[in-house]
Protein backbone atom coordinates (compact mmCIF):
# COMPACT_ATOMS: atom_id res chain seq x y z
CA UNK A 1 126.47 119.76 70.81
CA UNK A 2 129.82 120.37 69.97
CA UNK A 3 132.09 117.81 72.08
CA UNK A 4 129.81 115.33 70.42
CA UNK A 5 131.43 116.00 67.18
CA UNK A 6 134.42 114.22 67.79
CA UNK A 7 132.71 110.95 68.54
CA UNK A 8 130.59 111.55 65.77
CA UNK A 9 133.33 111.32 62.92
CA UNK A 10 134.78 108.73 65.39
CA UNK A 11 131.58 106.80 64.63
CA UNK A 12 130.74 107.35 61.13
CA UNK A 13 134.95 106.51 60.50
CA UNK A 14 133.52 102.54 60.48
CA UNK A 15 132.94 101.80 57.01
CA UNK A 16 129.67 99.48 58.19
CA UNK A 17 128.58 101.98 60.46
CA UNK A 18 129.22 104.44 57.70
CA UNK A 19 127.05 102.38 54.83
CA UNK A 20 124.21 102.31 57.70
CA UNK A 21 124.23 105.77 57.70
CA UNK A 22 124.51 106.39 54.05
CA UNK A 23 121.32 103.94 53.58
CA UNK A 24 119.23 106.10 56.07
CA UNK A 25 120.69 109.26 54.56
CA UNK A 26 118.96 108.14 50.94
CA UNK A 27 116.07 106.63 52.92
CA UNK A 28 115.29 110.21 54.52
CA UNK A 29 112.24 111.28 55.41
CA UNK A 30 111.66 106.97 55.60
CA UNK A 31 111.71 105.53 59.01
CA UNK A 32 113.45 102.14 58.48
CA UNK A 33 113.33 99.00 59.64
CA UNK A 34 116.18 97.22 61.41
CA UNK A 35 115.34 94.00 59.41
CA UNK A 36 114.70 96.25 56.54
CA UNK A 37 118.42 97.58 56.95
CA UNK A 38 119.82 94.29 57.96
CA UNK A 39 118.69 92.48 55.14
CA UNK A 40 119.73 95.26 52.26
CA UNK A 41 123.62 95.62 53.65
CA UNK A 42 123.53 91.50 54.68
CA UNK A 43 124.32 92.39 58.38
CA UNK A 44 123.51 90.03 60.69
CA UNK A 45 120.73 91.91 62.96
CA UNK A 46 122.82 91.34 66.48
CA UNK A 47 125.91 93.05 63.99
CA UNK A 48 123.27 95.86 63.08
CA UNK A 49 121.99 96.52 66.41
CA UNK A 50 126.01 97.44 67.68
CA UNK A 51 126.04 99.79 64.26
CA UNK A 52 122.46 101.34 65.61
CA UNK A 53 123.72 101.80 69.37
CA UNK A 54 126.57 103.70 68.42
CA UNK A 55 124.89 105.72 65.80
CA UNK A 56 121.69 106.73 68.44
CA UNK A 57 124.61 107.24 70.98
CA UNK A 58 126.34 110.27 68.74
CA UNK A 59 122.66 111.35 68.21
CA UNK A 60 123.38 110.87 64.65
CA UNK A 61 119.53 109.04 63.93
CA UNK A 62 116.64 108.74 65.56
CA UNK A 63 114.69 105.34 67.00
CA UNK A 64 110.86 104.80 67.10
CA UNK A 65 108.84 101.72 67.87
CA UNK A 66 105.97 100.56 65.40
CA UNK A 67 104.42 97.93 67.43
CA UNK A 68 106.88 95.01 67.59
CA UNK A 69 109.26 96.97 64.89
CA UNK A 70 111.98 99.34 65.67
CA UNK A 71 112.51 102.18 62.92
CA UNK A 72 115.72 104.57 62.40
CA UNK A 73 115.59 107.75 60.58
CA UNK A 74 118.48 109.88 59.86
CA UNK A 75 118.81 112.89 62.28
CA UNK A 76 119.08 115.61 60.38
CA UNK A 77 119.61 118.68 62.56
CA UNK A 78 122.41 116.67 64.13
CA UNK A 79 123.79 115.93 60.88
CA UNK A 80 123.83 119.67 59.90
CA UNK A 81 125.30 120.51 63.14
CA UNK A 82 128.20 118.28 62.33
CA UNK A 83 129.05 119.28 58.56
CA UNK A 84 128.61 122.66 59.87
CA UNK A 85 130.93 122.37 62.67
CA UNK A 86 133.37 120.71 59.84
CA UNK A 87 132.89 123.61 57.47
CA UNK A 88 133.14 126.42 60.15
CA UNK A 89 135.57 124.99 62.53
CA UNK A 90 137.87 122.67 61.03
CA UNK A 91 137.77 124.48 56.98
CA UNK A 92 137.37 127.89 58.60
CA UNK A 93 134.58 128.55 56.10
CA UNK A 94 137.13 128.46 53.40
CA UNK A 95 135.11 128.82 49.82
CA UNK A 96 137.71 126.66 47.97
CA UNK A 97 137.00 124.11 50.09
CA UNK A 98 133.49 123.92 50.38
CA UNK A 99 132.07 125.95 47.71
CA UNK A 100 129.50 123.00 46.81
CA UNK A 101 128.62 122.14 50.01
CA UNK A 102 127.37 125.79 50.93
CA UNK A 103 125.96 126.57 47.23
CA UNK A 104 122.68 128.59 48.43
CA UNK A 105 121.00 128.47 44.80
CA UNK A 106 118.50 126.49 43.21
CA UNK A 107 120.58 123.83 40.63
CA UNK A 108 123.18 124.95 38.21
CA UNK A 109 122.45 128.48 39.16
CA UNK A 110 120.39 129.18 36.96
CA UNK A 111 117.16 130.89 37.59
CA UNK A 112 116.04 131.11 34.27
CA UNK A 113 112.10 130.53 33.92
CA UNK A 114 112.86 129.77 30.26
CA UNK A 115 114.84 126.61 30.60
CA UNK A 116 113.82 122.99 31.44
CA UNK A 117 115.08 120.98 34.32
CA UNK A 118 116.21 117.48 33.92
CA UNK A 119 114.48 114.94 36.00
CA UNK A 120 115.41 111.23 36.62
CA UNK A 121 113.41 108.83 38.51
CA UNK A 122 114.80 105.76 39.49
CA UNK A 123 113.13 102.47 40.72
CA UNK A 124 114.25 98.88 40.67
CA UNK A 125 112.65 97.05 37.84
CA UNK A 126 111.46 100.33 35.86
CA UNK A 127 108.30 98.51 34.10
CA UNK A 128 105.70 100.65 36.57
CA UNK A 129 106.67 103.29 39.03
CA UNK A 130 108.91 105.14 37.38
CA UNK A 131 107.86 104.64 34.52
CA UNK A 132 104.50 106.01 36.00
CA UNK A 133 106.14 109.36 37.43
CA UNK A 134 107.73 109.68 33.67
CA UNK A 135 104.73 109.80 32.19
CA UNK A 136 102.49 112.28 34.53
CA UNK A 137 105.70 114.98 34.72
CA UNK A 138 105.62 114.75 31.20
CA UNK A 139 102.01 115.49 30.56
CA UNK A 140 102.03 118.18 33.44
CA UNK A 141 105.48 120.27 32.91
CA UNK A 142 106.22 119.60 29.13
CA UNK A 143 107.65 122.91 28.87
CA UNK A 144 109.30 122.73 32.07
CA UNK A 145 111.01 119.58 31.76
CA UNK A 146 112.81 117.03 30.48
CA UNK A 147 111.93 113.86 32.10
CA UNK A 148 113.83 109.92 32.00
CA UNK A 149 113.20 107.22 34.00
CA UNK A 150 115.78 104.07 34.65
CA UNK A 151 116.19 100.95 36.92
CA UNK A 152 118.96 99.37 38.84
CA UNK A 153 117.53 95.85 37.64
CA UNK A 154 115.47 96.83 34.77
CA UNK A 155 112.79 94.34 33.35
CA UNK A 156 113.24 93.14 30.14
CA UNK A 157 109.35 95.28 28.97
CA UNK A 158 107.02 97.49 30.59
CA UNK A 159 104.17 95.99 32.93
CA UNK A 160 101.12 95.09 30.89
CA UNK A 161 98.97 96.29 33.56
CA UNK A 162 100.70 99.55 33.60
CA UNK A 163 100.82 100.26 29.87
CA UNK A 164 96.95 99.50 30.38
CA UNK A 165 96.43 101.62 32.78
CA UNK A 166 98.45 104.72 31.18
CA UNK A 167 96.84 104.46 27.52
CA UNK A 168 93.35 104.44 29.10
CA UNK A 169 94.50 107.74 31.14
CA UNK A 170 95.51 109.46 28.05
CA UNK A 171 99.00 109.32 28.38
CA UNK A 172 101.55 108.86 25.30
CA UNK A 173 103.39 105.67 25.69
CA UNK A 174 104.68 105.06 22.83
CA UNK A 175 108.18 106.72 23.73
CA UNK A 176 108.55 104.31 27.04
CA UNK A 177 110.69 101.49 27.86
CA UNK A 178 112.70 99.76 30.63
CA UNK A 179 115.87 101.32 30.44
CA UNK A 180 119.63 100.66 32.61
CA UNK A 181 120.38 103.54 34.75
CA UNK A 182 123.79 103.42 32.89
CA UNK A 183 122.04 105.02 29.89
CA UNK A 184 122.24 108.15 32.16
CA UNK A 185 125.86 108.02 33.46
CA UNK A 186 128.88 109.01 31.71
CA UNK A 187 129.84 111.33 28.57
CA UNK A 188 126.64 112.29 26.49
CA UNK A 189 124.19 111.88 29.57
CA UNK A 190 121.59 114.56 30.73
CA UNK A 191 123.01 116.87 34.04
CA UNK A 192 120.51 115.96 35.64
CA UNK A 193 118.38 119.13 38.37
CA UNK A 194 116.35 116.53 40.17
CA UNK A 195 116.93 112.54 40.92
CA UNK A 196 114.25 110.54 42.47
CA UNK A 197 114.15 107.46 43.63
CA UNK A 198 110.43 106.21 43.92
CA UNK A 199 110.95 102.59 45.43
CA UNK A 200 112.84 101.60 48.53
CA UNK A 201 115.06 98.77 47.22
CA UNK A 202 116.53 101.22 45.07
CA UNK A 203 117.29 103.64 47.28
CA UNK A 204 118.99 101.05 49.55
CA UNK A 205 121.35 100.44 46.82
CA UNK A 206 124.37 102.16 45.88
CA UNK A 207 123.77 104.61 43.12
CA UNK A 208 125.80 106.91 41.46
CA UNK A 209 126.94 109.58 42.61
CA UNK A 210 125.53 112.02 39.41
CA UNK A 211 127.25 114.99 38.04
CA UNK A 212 126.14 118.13 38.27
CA UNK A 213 125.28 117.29 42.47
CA UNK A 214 121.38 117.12 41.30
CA UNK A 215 118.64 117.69 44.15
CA UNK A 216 117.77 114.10 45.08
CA UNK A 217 115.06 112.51 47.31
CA UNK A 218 113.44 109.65 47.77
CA UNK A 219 109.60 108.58 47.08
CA UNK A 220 108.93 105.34 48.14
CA UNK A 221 105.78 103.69 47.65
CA UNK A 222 104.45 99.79 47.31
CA UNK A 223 105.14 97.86 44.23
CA UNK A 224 102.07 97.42 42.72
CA UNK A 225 103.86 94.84 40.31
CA UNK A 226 103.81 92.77 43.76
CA UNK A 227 100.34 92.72 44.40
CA UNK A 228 98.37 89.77 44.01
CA UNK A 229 94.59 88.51 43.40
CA UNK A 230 92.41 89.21 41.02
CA UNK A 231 93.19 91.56 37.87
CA UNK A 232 90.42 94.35 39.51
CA UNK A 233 92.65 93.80 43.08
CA UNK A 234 95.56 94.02 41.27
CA UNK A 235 94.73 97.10 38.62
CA UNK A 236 93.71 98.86 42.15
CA UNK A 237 97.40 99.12 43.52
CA UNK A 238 98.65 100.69 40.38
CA UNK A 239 96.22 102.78 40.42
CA UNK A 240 96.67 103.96 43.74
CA UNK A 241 100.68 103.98 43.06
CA UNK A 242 99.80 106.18 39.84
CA UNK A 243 97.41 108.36 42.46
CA UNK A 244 100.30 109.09 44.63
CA UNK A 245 102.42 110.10 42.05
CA UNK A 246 100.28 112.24 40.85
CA UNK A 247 99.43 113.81 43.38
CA UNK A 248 102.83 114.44 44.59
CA UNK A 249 103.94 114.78 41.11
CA UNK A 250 101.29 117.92 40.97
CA UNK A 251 103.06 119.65 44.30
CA UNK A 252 106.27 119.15 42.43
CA UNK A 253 105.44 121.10 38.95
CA UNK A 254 103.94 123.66 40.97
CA UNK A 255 106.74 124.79 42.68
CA UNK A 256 108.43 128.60 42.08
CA UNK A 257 112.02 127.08 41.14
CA UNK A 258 112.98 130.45 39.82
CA UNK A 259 112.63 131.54 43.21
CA UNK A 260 113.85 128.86 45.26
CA UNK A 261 117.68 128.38 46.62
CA UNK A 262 118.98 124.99 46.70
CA UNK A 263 118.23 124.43 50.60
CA UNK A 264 114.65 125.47 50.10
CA UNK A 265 114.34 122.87 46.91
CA UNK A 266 115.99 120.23 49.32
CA UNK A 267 112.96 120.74 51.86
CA UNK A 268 110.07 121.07 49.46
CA UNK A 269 110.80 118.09 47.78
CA UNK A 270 111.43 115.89 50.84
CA UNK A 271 108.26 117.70 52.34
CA UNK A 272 106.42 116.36 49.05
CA UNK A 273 107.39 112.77 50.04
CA UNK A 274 105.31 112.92 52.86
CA UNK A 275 102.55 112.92 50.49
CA UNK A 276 100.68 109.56 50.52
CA UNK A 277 97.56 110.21 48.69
């Protein structure tokens, strides 16, 4: 509603109230955690809970209860509601002033079915995951697009298990490595379509903001590099992290892009996170 607005900007004008709300906003369509949140921004959780009162209380996210957990999600209407109001009300609509925000095309505007889209996935250590959703856009969309993968905290080599697991798939790996997400900022980097993140420690960081204002969402998943047992227990959680890629990765290569604006792109990919098997 609109007299909520004010209290809104009011709220999100707290620079720790703010970072809670950015973490949700790359979270989204996640449901986090309080500890979860608590523990990536290193607020104490009686801190957090103030930040979460006043958040719910300008109806800016959402609570749920998972047995003994509480869970926030960013509330998106609400959050649309209150850009709007700032791009209608307070900028008049003015295009020089929010040109960007109100682009209604798919990225770069360019509909052009003969050009490849740039697509970075992002995870933490990128030795599996990403490396994972690399290789399967790759052998689906080769002439479609161009496809890099990076970490915030990149191993130093590829997991053994994972490099296994792609070579007996079919998959090329001779091209793949654990690579810096600096490699991909800065003069000479790709402008990037499409940014994923596919693990939830790095989307709790703080990336980059790219050029180009790619369509980004995030994929979470497990880490099957965390699993433990035997090698068949462990082989099975990369292969059901590689079978939710896939499948989600399939969704994703399928979709019209020529015919897509940049709103409809937003939803289809955050629809395809959904996707758990």
């Amino acid at each position: 509603m609109k007299e909520l607005i004010p209290l809104r900007l009011s709220i999100l004008g707290h620079p720790q109230r703010l970072a809670v709300f950015r973490l949700l906003m790359r979270r989204y369509p996640d449901q986090v955690p309080a500890g979860e949140i608590s523990d990536a921004l290193k607020v104490k959780s009686s801190t957090l809970s103030s930040y979460l009162s006043a958040l719910l209380q300008a109806n800016l996210v959402t609570k749920t209860r998972e047995g003994t957990s509480l869970r926030y999600q960013v509330n998106m209407e609400t959050t649309r509601e209150t850009l709007d109001s700032l791009y209608l009300d307070c900028c008049r609509g003015r295009p020089d002033l929010c040109t960007s925000y109100q682009q209604p095309v798919a990225p770069k505007e360019r509909h052009m079915t003969d050009r490849k889209y740039n697509v970075l996935f992002l995870c933490t250590g990128n030795s599996a995951r990403s490396i994972f959703a690399e290789a399967i856009l790759k052998s689906k969309g080769q002439d479609r697009f161009e496809v890099y993968s990076a970490g915030t905290q990149p191993q130093s080599s590829l997991n053994p298990i994972a490099l296994e697991m792609l070579k007996a798939k079919g998959h090329d790996t001779s091209a793949l490595r654990s690579k810096h997400m600096t490699e991909f900022i800065g003069e000479g980097a790709p402008d990037f379509d499409f940014v994923f993140t596919v693990c939830d420690q790095a989307a709790n960081e703080e990336c980059p903001t790219w050029e180009g204002q790619p369509i980004s969402a995030h994929w979470g998943m497990p880490d099957p590099v965390k699993a433990t047992g035997t090698h068949a227990e462990k082989s099975l959680a990369f292969h059901q992290a590689y079978g939710v890629l896939q499948h989600r990765l399939q969704g994703f290569a399928a979709l019209p892009f020529d015919q897509l604006d940049r709103i409809s792109l937003q939803n289809a990919v955050d629809e395809i996170a959904k996707t758990s098997d």
